[in-house]
N, C-alpha and C. Protein backbone atom coordinates (compact mmCIF):
# COMPACT_ATOMS: atom_id res chain seq x y z
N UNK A 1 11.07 -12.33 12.30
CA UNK A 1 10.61 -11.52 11.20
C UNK A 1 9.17 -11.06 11.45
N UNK A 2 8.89 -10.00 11.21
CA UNK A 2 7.82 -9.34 11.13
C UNK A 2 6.12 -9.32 10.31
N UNK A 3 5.01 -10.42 10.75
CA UNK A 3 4.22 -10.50 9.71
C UNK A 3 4.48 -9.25 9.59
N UNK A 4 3.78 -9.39 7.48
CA UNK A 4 3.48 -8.40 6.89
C UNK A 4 2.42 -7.67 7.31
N UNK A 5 1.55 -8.45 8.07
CA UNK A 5 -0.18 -7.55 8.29
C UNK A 5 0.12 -6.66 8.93
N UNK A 6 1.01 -5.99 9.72
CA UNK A 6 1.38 -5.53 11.28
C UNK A 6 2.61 -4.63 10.59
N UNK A 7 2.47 -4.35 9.07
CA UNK A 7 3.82 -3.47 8.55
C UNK A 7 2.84 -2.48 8.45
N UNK A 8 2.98 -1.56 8.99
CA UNK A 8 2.04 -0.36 9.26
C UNK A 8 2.01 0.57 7.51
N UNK A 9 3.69 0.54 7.14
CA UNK A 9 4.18 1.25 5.81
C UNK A 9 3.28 0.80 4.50
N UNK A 10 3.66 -0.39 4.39
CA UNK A 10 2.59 -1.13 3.99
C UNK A 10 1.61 -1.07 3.71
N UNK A 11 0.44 -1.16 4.55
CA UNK A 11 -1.11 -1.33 4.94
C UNK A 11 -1.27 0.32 4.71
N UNK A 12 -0.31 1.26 4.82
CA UNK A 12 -0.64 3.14 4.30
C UNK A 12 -0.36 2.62 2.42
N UNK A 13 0.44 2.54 2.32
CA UNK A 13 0.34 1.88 0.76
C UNK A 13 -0.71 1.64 0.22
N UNK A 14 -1.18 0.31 0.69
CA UNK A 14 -2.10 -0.56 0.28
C UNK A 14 -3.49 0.48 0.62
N UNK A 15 -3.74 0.91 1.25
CA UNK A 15 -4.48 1.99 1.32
C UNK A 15 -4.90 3.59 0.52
N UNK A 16 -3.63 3.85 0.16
CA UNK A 16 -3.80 4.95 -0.60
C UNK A 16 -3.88 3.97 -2.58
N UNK A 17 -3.38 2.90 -2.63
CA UNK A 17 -3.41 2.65 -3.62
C UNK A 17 -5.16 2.64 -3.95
N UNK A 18 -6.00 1.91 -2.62
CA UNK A 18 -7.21 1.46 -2.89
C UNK A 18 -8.15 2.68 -3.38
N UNK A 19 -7.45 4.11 -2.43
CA UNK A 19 -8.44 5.46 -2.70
C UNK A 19 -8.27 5.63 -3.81
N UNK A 20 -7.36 5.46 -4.43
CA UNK A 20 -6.98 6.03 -6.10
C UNK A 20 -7.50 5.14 -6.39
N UNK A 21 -7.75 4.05 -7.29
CA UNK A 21 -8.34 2.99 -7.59
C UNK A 21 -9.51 2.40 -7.49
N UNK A 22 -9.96 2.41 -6.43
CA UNK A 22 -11.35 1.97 -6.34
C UNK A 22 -12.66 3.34 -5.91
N UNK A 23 -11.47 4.35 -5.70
CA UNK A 23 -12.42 5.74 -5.59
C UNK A 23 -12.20 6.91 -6.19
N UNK A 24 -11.45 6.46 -6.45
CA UNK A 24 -10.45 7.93 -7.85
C UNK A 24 -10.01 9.07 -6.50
N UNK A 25 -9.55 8.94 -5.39
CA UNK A 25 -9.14 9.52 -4.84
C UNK A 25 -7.82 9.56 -4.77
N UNK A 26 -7.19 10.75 -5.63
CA UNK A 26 -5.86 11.04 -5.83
C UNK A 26 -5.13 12.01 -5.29
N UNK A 27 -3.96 12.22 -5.32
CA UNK A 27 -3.57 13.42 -4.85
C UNK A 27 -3.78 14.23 -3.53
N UNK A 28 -3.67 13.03 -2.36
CA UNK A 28 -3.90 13.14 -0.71
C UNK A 28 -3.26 14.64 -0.45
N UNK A 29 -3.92 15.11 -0.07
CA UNK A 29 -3.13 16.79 0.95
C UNK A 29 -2.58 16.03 1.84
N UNK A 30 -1.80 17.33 2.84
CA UNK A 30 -1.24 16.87 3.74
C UNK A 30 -2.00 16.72 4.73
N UNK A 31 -3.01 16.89 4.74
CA UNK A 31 -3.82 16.85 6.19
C UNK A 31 -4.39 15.49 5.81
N UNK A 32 -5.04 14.89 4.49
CA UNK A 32 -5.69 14.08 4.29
C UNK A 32 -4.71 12.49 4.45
N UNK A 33 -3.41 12.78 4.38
CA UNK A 33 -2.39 12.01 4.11
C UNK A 33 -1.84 11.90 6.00
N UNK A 34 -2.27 12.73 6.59
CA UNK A 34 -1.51 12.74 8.04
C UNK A 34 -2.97 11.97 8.59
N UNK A 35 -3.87 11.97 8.20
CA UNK A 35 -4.90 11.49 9.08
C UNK A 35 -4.90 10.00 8.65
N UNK A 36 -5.04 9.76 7.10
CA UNK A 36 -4.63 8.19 6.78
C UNK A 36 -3.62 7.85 7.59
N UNK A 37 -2.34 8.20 7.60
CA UNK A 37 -1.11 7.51 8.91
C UNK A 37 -1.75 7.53 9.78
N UNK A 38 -2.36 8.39 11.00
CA UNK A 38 -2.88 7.78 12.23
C UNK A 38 -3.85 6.61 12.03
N UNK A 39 -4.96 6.45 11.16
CA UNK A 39 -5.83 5.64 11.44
C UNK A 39 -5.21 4.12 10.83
N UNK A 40 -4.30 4.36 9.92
CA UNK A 40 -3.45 3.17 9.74
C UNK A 40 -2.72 2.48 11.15
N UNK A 41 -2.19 3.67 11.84
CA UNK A 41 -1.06 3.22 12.85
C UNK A 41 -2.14 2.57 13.69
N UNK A 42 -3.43 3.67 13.85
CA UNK A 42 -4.71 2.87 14.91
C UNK A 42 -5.04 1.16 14.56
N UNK A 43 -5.00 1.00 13.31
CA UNK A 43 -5.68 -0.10 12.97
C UNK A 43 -4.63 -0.92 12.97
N UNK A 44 -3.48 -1.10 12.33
CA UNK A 44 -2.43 -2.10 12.33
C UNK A 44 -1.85 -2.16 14.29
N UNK A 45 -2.30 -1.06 15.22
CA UNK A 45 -2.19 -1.74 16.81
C UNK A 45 -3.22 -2.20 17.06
N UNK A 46 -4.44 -2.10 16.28
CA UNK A 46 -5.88 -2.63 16.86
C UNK A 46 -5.76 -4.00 16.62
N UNK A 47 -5.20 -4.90 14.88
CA UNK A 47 -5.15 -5.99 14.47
C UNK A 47 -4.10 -6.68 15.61
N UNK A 48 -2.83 -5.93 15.72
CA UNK A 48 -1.67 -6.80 16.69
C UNK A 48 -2.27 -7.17 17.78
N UNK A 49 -3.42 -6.63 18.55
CA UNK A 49 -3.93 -6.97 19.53
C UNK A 49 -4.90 -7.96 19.59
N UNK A 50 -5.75 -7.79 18.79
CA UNK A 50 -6.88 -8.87 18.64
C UNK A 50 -6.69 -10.30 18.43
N UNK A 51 -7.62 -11.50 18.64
CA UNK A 51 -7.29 -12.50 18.59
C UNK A 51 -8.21 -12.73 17.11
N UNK A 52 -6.99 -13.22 16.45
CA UNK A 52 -7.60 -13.45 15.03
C UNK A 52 -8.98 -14.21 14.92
N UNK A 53 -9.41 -15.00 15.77
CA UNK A 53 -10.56 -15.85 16.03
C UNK A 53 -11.47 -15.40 16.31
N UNK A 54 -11.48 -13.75 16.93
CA UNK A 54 -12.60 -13.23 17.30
C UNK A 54 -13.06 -12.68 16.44
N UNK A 55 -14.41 -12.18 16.40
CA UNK A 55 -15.72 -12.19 15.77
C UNK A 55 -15.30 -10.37 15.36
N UNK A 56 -14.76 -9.83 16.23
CA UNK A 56 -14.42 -8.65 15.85
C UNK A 56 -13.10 -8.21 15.87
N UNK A 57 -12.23 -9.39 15.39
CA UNK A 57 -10.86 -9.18 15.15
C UNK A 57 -10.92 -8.40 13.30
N UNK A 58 -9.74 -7.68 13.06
CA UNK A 58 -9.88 -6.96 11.85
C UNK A 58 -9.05 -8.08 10.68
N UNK A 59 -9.69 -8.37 10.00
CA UNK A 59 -9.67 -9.39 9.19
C UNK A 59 -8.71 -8.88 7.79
N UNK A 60 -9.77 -7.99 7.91
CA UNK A 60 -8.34 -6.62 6.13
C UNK A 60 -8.17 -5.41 6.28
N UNK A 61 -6.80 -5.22 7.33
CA UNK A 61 -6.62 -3.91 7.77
C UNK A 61 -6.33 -2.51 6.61
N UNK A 62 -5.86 -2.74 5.03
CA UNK A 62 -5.87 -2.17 4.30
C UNK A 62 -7.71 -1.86 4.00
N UNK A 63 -8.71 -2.48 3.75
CA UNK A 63 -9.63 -2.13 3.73
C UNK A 63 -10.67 -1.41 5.20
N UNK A 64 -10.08 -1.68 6.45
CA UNK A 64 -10.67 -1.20 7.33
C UNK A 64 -10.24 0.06 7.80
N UNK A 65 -8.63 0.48 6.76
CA UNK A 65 -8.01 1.43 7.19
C UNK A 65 -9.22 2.57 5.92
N UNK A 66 -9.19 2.15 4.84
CA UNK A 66 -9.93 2.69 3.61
C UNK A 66 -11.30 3.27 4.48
N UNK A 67 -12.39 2.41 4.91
CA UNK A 67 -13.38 2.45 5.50
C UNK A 67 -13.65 3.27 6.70
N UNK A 68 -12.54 3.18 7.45
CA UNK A 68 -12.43 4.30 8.61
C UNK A 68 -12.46 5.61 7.83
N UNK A 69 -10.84 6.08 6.66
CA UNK A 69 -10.71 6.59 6.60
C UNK A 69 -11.92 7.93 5.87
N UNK A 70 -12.91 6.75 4.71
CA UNK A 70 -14.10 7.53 4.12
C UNK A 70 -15.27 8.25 5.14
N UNK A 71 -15.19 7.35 6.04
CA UNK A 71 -16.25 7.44 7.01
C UNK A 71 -15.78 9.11 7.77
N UNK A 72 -14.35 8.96 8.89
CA UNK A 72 -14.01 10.10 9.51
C UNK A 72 -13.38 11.54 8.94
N UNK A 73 -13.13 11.14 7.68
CA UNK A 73 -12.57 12.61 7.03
C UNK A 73 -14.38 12.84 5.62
N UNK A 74 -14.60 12.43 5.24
CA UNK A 74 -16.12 12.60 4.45
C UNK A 74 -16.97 12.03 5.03
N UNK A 75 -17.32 11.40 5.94
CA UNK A 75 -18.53 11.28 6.69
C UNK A 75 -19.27 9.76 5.77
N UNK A 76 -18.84 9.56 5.19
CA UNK A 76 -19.25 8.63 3.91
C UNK A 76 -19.11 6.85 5.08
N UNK A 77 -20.43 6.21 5.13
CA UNK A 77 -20.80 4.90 5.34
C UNK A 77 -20.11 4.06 3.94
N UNK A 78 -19.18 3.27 3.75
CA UNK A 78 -18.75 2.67 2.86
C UNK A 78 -19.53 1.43 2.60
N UNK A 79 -20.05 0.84 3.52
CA UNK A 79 -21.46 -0.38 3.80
C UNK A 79 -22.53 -0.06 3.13
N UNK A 80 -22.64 1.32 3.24
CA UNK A 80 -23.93 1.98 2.19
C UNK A 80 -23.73 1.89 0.85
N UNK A 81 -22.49 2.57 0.28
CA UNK A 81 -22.15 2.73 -0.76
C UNK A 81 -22.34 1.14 -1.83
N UNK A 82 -21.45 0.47 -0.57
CA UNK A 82 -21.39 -0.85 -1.59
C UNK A 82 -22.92 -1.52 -1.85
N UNK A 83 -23.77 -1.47 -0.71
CA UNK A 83 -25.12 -1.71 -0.64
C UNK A 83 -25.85 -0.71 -2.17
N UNK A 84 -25.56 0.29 -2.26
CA UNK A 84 -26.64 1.00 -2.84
C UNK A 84 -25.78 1.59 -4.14
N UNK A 85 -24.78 1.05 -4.49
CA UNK A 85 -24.04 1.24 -5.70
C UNK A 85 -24.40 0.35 -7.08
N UNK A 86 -25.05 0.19 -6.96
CA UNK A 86 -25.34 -0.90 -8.29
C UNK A 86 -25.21 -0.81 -9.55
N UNK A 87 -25.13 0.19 -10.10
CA UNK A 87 -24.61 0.38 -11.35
C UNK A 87 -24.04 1.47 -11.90
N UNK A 88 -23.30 1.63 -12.59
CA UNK A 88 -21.78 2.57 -13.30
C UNK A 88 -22.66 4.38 -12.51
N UNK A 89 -23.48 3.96 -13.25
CA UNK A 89 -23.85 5.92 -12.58
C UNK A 89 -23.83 5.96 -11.14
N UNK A 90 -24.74 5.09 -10.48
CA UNK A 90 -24.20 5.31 -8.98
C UNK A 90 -23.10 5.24 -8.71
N UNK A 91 -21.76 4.76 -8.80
CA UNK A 91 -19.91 4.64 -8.17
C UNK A 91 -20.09 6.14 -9.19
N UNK A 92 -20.29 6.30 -10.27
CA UNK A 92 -19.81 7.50 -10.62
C UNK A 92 -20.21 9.00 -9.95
N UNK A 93 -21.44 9.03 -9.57
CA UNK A 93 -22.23 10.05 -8.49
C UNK A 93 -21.70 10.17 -7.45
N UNK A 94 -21.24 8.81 -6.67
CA UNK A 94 -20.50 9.01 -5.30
C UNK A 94 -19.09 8.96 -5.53
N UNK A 95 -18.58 9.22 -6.82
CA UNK A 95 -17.04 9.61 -7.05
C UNK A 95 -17.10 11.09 -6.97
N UNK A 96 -17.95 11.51 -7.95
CA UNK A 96 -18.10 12.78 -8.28
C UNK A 96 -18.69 13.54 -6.34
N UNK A 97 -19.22 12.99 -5.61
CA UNK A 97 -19.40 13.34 -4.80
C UNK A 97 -18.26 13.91 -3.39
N UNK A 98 -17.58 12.90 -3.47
CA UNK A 98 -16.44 12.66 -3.15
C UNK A 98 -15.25 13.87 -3.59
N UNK A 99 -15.10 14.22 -5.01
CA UNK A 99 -14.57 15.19 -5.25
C UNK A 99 -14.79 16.38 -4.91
N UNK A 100 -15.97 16.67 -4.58
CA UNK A 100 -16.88 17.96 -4.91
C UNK A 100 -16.41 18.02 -3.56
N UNK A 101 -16.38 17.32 -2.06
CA UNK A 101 -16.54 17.25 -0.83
C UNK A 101 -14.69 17.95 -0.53
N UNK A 102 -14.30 17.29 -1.45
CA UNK A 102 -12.74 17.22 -1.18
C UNK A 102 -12.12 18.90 -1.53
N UNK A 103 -13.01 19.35 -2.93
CA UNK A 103 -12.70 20.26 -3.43
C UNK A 103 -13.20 21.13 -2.60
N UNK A 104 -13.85 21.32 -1.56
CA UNK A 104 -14.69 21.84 -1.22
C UNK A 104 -13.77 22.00 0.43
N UNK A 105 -13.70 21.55 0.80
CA UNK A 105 -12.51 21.18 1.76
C UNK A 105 -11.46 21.90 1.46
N UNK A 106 -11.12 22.06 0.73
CA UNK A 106 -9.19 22.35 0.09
C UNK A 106 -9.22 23.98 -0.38
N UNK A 107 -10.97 24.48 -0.44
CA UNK A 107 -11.02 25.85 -0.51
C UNK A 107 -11.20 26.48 0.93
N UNK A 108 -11.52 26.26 1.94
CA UNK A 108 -11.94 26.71 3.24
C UNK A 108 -10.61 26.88 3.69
């Protein structure tokens, strides 16, 4: 049987649930939705490979899939965010930011 960590279907799930939810990122295009599957498929072969013991083995591939994904399609440091988010108006500025980027995207 198949760990669950290494269910690629899954870990795209658990991923798009987190954008909606923890970033109000809803309603993936298709381009935004084809690039989450590769960096999922990247990360769930990156975890099968690594030795869980190592220092740079991927520990929460649903969140490293999230983190890739803010970083290479919005350019967005997620390390920053959590660093420099501290209260309701900041997550709300870099939501609203986030939209504006997306909306902004989807007109070009």
């Amino acid at each position: 049987m198949e760990n669950s960590t290494y269910d690629a279907e899954k870990r795209f799930q658990e991923a798009v649930q987190i954008l909606d939810v923890v970033f109000s990122i809803k309603n993936l295009s298709n381009i935004e939705l084809s690039h989450l599957r590769r960096i999922t498929n990247e990360v769930v072969k990156q975890a099968e490979r690594d030795n869980p013991s190592s220092d740079l083995a991927i520990v929460n591939p649903p969140e490293e899939i999230t983190q890739r994904f803010l970083l290479e399609l919005y350019g967005v440091d997620y390390h920053y965010i959590q660093e420099h988010s501290k209260t309701e108006e900041d997550v709300n500025g870099f939501i609203e930011y986030i939209r504006k980027v997306r909306e902004r995207a989807h007109l070009i």
